[in-house]
Every structure is written in structure tokens, then in C-alpha cells.
C-alpha atoms as a PDB file:
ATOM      1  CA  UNK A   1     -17.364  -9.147  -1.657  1.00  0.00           C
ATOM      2  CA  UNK A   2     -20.489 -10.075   0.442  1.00  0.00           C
ATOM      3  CA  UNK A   3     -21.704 -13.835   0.363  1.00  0.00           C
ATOM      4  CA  UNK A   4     -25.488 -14.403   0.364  1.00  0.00           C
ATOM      5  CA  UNK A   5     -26.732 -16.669   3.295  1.00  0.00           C
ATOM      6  CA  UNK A   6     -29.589 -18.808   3.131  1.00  0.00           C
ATOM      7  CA  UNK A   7     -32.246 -18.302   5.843  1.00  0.00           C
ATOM      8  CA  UNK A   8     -30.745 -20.728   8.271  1.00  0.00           C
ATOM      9  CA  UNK A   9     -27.982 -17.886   8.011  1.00  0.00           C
ATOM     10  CA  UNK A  10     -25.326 -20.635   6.241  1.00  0.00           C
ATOM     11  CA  UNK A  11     -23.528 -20.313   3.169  1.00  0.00           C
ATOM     12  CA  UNK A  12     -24.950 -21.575   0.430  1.00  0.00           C
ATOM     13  CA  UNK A  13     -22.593 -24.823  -0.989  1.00  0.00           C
ATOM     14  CA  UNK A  14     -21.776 -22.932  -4.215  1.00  0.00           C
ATOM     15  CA  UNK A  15     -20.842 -19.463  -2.827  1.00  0.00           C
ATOM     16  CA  UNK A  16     -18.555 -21.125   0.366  1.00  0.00           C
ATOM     17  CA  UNK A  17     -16.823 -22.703  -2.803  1.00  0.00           C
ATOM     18  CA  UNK A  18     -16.020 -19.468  -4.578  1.00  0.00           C
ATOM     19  CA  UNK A  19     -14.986 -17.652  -1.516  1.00  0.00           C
ATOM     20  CA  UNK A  20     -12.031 -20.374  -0.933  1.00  0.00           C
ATOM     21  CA  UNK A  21     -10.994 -20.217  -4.698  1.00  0.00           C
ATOM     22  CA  UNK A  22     -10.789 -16.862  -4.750  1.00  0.00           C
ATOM     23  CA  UNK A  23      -7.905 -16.540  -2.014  1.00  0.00           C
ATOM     24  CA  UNK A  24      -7.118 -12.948  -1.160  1.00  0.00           C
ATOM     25  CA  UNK A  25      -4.092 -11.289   0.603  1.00  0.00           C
ATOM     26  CA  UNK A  26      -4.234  -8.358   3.189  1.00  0.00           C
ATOM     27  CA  UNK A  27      -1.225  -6.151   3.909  1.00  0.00           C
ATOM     28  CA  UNK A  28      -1.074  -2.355   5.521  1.00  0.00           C
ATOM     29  CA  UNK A  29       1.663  -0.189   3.853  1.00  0.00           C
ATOM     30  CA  UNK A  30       2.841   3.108   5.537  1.00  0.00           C
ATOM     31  CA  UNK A  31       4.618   5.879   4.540  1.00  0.00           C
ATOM     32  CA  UNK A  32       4.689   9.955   6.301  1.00  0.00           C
ATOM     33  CA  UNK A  33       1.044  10.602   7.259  1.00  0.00           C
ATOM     34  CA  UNK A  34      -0.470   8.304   4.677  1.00  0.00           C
ATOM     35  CA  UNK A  35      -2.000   4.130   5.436  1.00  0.00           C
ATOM     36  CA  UNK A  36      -2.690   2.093   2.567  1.00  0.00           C
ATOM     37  CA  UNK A  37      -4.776  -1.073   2.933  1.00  0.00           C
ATOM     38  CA  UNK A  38      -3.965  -3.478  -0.068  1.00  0.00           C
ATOM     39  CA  UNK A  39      -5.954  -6.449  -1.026  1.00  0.00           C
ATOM     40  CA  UNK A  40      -4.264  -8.575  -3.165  1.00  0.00           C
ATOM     41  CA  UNK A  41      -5.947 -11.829  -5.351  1.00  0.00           C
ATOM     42  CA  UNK A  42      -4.618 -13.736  -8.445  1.00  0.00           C
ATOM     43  CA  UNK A  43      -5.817 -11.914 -11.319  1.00  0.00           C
ATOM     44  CA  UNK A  44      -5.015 -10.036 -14.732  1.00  0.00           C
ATOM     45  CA  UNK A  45      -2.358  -7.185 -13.174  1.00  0.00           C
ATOM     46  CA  UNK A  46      -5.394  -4.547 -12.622  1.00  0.00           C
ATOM     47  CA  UNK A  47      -4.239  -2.261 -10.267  1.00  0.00           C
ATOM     48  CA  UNK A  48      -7.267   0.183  -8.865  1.00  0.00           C
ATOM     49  CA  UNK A  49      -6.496   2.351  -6.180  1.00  0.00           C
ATOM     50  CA  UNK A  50      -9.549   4.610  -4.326  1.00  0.00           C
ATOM     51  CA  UNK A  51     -11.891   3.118  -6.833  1.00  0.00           C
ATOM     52  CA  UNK A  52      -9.837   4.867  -9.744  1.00  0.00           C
ATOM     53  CA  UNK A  53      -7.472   3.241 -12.118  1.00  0.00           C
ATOM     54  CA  UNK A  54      -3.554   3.153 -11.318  1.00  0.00           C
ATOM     55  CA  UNK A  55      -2.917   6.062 -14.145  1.00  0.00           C
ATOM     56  CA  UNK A  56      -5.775   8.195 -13.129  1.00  0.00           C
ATOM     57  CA  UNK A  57      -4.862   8.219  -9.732  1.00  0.00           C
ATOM     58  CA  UNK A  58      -1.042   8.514  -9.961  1.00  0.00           C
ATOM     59  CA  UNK A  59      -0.741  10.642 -12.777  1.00  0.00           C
ATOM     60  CA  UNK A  60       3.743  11.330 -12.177  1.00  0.00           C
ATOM     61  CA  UNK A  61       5.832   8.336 -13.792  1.00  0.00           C
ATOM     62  CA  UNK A  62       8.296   8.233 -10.819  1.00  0.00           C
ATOM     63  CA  UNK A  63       5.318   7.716  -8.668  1.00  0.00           C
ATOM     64  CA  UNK A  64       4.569   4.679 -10.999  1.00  0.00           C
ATOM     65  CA  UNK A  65       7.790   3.652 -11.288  1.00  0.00           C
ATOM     66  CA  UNK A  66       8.069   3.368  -7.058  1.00  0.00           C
ATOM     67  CA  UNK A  67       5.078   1.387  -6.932  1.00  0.00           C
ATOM     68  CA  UNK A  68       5.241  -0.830  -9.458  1.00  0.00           C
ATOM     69  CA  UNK A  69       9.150  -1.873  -8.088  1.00  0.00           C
ATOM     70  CA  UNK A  70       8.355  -4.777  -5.861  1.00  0.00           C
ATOM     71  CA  UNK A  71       6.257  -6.304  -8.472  1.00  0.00           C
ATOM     72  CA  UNK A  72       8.987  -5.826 -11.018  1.00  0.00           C
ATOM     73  CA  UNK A  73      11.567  -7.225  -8.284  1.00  0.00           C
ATOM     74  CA  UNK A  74       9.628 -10.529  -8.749  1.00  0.00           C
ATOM     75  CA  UNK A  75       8.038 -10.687 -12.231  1.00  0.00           C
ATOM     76  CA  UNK A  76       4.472 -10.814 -10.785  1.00  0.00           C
ATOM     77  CA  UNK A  77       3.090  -7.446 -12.791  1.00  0.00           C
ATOM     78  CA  UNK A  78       0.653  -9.421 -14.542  1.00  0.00           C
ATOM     79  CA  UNK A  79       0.176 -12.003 -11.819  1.00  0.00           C
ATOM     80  CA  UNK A  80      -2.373 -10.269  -9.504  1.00  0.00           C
ATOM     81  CA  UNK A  81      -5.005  -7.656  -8.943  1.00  0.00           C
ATOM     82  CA  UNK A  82      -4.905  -5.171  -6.592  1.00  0.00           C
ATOM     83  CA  UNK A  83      -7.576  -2.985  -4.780  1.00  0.00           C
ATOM     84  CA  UNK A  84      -6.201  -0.605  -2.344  1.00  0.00           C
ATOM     85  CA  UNK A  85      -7.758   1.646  -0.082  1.00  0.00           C
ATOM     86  CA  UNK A  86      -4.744   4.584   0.698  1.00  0.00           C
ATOM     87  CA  UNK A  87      -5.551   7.733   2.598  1.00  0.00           C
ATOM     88  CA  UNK A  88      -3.985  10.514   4.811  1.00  0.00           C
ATOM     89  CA  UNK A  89      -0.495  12.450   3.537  1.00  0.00           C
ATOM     90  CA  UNK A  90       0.485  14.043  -0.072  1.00  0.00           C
ATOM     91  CA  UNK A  91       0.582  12.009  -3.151  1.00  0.00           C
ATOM     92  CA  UNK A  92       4.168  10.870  -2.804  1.00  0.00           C
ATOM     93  CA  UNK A  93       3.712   9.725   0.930  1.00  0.00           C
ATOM     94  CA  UNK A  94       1.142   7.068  -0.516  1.00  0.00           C
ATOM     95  CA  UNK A  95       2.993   6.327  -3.250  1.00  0.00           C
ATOM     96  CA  UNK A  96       5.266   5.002  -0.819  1.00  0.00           C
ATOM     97  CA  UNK A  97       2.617   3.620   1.401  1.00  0.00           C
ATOM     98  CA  UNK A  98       0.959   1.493  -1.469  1.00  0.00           C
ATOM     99  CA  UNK A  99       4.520   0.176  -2.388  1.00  0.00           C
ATOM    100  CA  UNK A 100       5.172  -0.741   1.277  1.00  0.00           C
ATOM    101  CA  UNK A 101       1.912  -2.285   1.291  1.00  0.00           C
ATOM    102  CA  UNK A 102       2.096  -4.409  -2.144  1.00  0.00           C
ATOM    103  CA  UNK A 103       5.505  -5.441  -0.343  1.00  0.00           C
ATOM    104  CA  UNK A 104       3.703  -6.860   2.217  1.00  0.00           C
ATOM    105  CA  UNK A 105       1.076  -8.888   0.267  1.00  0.00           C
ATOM    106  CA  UNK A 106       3.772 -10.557  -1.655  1.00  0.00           C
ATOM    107  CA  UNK A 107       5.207 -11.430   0.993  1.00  0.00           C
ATOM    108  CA  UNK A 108       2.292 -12.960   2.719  1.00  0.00           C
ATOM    109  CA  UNK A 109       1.933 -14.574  -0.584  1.00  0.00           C
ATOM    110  CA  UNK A 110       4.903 -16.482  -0.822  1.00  0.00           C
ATOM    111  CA  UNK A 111       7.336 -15.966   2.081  1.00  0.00           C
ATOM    112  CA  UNK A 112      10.102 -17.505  -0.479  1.00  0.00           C
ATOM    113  CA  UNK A 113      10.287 -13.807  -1.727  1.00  0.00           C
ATOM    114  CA  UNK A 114      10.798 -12.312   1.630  1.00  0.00           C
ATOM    115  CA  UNK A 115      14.186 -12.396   1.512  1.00  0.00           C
ATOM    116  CA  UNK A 116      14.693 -10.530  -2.082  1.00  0.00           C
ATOM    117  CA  UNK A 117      12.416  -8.024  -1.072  1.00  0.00           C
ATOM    118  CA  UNK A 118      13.959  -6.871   2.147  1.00  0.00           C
ATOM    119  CA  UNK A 119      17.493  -6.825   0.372  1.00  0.00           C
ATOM    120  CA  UNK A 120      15.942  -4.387  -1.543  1.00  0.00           C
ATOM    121  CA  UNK A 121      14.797  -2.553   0.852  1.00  0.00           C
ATOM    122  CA  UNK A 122      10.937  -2.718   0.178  1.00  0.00           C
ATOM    123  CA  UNK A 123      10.199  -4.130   3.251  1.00  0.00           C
ATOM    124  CA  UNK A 124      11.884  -1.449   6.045  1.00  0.00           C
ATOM    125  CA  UNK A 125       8.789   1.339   7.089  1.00  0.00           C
ATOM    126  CA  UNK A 126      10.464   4.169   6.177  1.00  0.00           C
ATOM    127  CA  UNK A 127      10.080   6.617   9.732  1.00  0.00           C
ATOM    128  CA  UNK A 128      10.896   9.353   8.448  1.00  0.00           C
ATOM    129  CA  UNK A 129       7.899  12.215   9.444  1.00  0.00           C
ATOM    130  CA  UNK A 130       7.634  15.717   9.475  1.00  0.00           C
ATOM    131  CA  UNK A 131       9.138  17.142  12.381  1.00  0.00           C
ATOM    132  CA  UNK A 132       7.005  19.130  14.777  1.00  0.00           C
ATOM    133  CA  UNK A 133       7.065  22.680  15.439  1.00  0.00           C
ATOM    134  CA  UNK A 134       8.161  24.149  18.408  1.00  0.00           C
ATOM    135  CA  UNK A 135       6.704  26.874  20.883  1.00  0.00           C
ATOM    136  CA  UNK A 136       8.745  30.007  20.778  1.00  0.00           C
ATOM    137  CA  UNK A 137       9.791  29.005  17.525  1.00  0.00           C
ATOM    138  CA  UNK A 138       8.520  29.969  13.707  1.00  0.00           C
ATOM    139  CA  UNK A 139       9.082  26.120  12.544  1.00  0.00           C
ATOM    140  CA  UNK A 140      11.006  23.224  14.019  1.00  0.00           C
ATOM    141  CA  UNK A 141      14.226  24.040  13.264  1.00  0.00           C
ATOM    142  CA  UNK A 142      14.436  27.703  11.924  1.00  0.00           C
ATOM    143  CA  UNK A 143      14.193  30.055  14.882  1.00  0.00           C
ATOM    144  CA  UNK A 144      13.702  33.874  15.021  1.00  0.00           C
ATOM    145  CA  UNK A 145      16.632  36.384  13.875  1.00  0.00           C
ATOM    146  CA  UNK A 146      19.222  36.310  16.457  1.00  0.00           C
ATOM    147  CA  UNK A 147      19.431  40.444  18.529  1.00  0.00           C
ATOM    148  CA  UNK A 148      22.639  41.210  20.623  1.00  0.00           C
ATOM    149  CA  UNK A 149      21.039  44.511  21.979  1.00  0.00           C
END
């Protein structure tokens, strides 16, 4: 959202007071290869991710179902809007990425909910990456047929 200065290069009265009612919440989510930035505001439950709409974008139910868990968790689906920015990785990578990001935002929400959430295991980065391959090697764990002679 950009807010129009006046020529002194202030904020105009009005617009400083719509920028502090309209609180917003940050968080970074990660999951495999793939970042998601989450912005998070008190809204309707709109959920647009890439400037597309949740369903367009994430067209698989489990995918839907794992990133709609957190908000679930704590009976906020219809609480806030999010816009997330997610790149980098497959489609279930930031899956997981948005949910670890919506995690986040709650959480920098209301830190009350911390403590459900990371039972839950929403909050842990899951580190698990595709190993690298290996010189000498077809992948990073398979190697070439085994000769005696």
C-alpha cells in the first residue's frame, strides 16, 4: 500500500490514520527450496497467494488442507486476510512454506498461541532438502553397478 505525501514530503493527517488502523503482520515461511513472504491484516478470511486466489493457485485438497491447519488449530479462518508472495521449489514445498509462514504471523499476532502451535508442530522449519549429488556418482546415494573383474 503506498501513502501519498504532501509536498513538505509528510503524511497527510487522514492517511497516517489509516496506515495505523490497518495493522499488518510479516512472517517468512520455508520449506525445501521454496520462501514464502506472508502479510497478514484483520480481514474477511481472503487468502490470495501470487496475486491468484487460494483455489486457483493450489488446485490438490491435501495441499489445502496443510495450509489451512494452523488457522484451523486456532479458529481464525475467517479472522484475517492474507497476501503472500511464495517462490522457488515444487508446489508441495510451498505449500509447506506458506503454512510455516501463516504460523509465523499468528504468532506475531498473538504470542498467547505460540505455545499451541509449536505443540503441533507448525512452528519447527522442517530441514529436510534434497540431497546433493556426488562426483563419481550417478545421484547421491545410488552409485554405479558394482564389477569384481
Amino acid at each position: 500500500m503506498t501513502v501519498p505525501l504532501l509536498r513538505s514530503g509528510r503524511l497527510a493527517m487522514a492517511d497516517l490514520e489509516k496506515v495505523i488502523m490497518e495493522k499488518r503482520f510479516y512472517a517468512t515461511g520455508k520449506r525445501k527450496c521454496a520462501t514464502a513472504r506472508v502479510y497478514m491484516k484483520e480481514g474477511a478470511g481472503n487468502l490470495i497467494i501470487n496475486k491468484r486466489n487460494f483455489d486457483d493457485y493450489f488446485t490438490r485438497d491435501s495441499l489445502k488442507m496443510i495450509i489451512m491447519q494452523p488457522l484451523e488449530m486456532v479458529d481464525a479462518k475467517s479472522k484475517f486476510d492474507f497476501y503472500v508472495n511464495v517462490s522457488g521449489g515444487g508446489i508441495a514445498g510451498q505449500a509447506g512454506a506458506v503454512k510455516h509462514g501463516i504460523t509465523k504471523a499468528l504468532v506475531e499476532y498473538d504470542a498467547e498461541l505460540r505455545s499451541v502451535l509449536k505443540k503441533a508442530g507448525f512452528l519447527t522449519r522442517d530441514s529436510r532438502v534434497k540431497e546433493r549429488k556426488k562426483y563419481g556418482q550417478p545421484g547421491a546415494r545410488k552409485r554405479f553397478q558394482f564389477s569384481k573383474r
